[in-house]
N, C-alpha and C. Protein backbone atom coordinates (compact mmCIF):
# COMPACT_ATOMS: atom_id res chain seq x y z
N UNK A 1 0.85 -1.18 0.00
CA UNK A 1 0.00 0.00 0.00
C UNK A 1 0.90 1.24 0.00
N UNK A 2 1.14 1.91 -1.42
CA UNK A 2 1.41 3.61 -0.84
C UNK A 2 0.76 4.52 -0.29
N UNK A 3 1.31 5.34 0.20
CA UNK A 3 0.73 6.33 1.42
C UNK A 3 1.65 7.66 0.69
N UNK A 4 0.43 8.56 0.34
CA UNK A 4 0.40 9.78 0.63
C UNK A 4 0.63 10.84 1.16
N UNK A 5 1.54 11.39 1.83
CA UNK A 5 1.13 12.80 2.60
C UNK A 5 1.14 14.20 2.09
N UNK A 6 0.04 14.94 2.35
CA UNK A 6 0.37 16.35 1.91
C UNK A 6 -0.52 17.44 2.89
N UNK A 7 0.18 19.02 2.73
CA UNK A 7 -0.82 19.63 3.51
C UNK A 7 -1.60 20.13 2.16
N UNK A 8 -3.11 20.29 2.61
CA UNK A 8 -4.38 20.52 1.78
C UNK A 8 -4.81 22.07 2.39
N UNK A 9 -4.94 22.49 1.54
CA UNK A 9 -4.93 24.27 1.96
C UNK A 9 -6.88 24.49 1.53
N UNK A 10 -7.22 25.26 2.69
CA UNK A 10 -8.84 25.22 2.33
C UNK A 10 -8.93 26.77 2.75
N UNK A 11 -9.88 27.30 1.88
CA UNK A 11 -10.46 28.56 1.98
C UNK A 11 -11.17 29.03 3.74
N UNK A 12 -10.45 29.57 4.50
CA UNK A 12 -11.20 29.75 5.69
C UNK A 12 -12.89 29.97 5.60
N UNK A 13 -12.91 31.15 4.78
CA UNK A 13 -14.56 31.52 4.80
C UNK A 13 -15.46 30.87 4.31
N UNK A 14 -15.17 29.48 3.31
CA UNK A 14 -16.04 28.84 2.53
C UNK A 14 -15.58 27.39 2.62
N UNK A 15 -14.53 26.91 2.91
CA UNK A 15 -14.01 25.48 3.28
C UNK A 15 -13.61 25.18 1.34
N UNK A 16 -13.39 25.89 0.68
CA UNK A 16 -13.48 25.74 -0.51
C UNK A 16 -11.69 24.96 -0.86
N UNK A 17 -11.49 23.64 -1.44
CA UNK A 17 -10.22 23.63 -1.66
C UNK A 17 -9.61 24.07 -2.90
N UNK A 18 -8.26 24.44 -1.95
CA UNK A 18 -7.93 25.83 -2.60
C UNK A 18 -6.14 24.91 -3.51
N UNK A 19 -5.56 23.97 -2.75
CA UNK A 19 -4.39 23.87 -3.34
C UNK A 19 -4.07 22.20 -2.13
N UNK A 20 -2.76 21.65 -2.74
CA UNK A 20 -2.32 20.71 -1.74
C UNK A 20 -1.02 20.41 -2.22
N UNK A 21 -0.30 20.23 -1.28
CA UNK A 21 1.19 20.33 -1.43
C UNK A 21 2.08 18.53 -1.09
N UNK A 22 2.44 18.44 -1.62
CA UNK A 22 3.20 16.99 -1.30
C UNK A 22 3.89 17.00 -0.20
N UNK A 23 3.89 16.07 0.51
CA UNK A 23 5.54 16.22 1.76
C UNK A 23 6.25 14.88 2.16
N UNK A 24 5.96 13.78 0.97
CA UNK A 24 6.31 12.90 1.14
C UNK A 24 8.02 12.90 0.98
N UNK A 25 8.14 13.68 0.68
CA UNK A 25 9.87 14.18 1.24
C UNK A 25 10.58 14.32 2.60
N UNK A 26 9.49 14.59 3.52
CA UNK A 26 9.80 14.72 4.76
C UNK A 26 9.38 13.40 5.50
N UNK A 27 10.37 12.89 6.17
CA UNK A 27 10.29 11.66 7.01
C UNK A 27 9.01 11.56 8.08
N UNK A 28 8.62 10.37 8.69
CA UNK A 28 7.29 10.40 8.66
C UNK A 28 7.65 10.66 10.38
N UNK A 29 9.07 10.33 10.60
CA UNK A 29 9.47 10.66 12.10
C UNK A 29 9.33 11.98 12.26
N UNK A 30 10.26 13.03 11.20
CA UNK A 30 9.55 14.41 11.54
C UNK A 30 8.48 14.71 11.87
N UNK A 31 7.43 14.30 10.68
CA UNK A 31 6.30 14.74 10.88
C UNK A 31 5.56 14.59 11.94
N UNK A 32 5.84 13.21 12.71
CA UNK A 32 5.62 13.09 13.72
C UNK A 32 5.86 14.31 15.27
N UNK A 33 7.11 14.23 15.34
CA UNK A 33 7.37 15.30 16.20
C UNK A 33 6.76 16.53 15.91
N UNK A 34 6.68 16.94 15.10
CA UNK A 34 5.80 18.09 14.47
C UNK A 34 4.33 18.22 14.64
N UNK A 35 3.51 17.16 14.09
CA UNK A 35 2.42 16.85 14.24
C UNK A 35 1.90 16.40 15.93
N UNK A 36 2.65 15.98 16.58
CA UNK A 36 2.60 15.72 17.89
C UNK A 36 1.31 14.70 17.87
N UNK A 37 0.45 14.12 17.02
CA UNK A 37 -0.22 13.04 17.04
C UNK A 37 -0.44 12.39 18.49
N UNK A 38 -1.17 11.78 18.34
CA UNK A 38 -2.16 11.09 19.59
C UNK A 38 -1.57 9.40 19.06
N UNK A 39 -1.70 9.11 20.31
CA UNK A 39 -0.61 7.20 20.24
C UNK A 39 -1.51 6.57 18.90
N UNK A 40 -2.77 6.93 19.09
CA UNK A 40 -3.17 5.77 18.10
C UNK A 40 -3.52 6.34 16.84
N UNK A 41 -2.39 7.20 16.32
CA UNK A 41 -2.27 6.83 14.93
C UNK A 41 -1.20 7.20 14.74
N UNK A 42 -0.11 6.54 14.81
CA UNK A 42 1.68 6.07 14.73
C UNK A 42 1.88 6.28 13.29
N UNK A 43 1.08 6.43 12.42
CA UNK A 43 1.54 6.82 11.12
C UNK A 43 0.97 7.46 10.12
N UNK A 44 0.19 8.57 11.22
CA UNK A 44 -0.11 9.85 10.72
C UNK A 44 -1.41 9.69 9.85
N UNK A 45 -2.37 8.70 9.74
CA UNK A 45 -3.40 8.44 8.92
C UNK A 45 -4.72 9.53 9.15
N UNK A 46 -4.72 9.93 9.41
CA UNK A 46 -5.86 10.79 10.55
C UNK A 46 -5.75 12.04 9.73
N UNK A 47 -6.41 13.00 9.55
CA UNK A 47 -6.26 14.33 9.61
C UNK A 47 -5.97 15.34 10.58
N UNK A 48 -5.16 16.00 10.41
CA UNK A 48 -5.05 16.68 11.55
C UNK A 48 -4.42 18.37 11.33
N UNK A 49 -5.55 19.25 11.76
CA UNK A 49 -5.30 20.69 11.46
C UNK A 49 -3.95 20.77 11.72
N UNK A 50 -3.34 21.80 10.70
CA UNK A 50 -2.12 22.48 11.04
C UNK A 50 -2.06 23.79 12.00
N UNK A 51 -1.78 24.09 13.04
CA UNK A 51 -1.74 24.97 14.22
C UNK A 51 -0.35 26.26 13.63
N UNK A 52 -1.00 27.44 14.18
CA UNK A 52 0.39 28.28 14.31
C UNK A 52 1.91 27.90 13.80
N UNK A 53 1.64 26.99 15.40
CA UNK A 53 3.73 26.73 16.27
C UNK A 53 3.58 25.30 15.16
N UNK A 54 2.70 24.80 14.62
CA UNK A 54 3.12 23.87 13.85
C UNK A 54 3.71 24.34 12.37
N UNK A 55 2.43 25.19 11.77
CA UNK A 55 3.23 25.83 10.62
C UNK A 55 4.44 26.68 10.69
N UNK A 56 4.78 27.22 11.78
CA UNK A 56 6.22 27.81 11.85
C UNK A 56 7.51 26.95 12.16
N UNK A 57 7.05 25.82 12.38
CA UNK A 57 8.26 24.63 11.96
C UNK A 57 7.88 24.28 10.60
N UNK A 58 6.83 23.96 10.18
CA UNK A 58 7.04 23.09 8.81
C UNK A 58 7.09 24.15 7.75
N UNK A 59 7.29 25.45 7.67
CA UNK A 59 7.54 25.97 6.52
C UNK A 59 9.03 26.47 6.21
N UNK A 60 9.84 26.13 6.91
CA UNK A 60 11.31 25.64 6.75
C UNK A 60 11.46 24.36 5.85
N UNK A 61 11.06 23.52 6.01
CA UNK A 61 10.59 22.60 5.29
C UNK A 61 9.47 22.38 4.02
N UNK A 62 8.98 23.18 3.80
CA UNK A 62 7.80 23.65 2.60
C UNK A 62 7.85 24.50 2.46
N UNK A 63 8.72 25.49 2.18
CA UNK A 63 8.73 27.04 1.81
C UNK A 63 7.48 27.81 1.36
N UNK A 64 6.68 27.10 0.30
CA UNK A 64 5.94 27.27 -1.00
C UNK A 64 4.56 27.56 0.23
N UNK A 65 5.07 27.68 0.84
CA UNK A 65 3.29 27.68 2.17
C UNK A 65 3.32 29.48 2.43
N UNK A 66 4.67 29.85 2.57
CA UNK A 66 4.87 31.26 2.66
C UNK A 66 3.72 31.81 1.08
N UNK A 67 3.23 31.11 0.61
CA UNK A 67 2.54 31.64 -0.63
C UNK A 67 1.19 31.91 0.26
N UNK A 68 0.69 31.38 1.47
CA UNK A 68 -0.54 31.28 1.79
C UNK A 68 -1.04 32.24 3.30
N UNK A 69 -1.92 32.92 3.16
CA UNK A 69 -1.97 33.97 4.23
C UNK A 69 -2.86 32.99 5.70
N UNK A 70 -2.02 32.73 6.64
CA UNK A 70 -2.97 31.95 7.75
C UNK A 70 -4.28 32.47 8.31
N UNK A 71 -4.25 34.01 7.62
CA UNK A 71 -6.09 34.39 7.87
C UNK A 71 -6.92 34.29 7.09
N UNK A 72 -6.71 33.78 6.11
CA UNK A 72 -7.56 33.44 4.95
C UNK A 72 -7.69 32.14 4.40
N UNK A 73 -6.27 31.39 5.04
CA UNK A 73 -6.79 29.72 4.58
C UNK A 73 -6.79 28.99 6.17
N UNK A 74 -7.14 27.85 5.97
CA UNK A 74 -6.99 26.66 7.37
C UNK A 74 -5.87 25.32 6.41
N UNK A 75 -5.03 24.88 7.03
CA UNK A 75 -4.26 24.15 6.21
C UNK A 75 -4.46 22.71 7.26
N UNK A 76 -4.47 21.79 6.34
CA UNK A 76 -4.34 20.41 7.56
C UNK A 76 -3.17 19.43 6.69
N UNK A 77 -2.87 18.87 7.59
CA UNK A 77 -2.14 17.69 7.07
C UNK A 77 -2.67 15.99 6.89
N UNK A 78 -3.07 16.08 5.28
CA UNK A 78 -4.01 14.48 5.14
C UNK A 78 -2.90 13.54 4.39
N UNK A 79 -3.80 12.60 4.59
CA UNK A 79 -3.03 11.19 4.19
C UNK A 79 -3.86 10.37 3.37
N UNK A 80 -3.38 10.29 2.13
CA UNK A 80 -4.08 9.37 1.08
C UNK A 80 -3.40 7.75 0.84
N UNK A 81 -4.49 6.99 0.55
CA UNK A 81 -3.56 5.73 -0.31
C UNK A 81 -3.79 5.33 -1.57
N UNK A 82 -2.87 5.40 -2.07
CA UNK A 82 -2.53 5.61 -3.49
C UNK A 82 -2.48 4.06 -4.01
C-alpha cells in the first residue's frame, strides 16, 4: 500500500479547496514530532489541522506555504492511499 502525505490548503470563509502540497519528502518521524499526534495513529493516517507553532516549523521545510496567508486559509495535514 502507498501512502500519501500532503498539507491541503482550504479557503477559511467557505471550506473551498484551494491547493495541496506533497511532503512525502519529509520523514514520517519528523512529521511526527511536528504533528505531535495522539498514540493511536503512529503513522499519521488521521487528519489533523495544522496549528500556528506547527506551521512555523514546517515551513522551513515547505517554503511554497509562505505563498498562503494563515487568515484566509486553514491548512491540515491528510493522508491518502494511493
Amino acid at each position: 500500500m502507498k501512502v500519501t502525505r500532503s498539507i491541503c490548503i482550504y479557503d477559511k470563509h467557505n471550506d473551498k479547496y484551494l491547493d495541496e502540497i506533497g511532503i512525502d519528502n519529509i520523514s514520517l518521524d519528523i512529521l511526527k514530532e511536528i504533528i505531535n499526534a495522539d498514540a493511536d495513529d503512529p503513522h499519521l493516517y488521521k487528519i489533523h489541522p495544522i496549528t500556528k507553532t506547527q506551521y512555523e516549523r514546517i515551513i522551513v521545510l515547505v517554503p511554497s506555504l509562505s505563498n498562503y496567508d494563515l487568515k484566509k486559509v486553514d491548512l491540515f495535514f491528510e493522508c491518502f492511499q494511493a
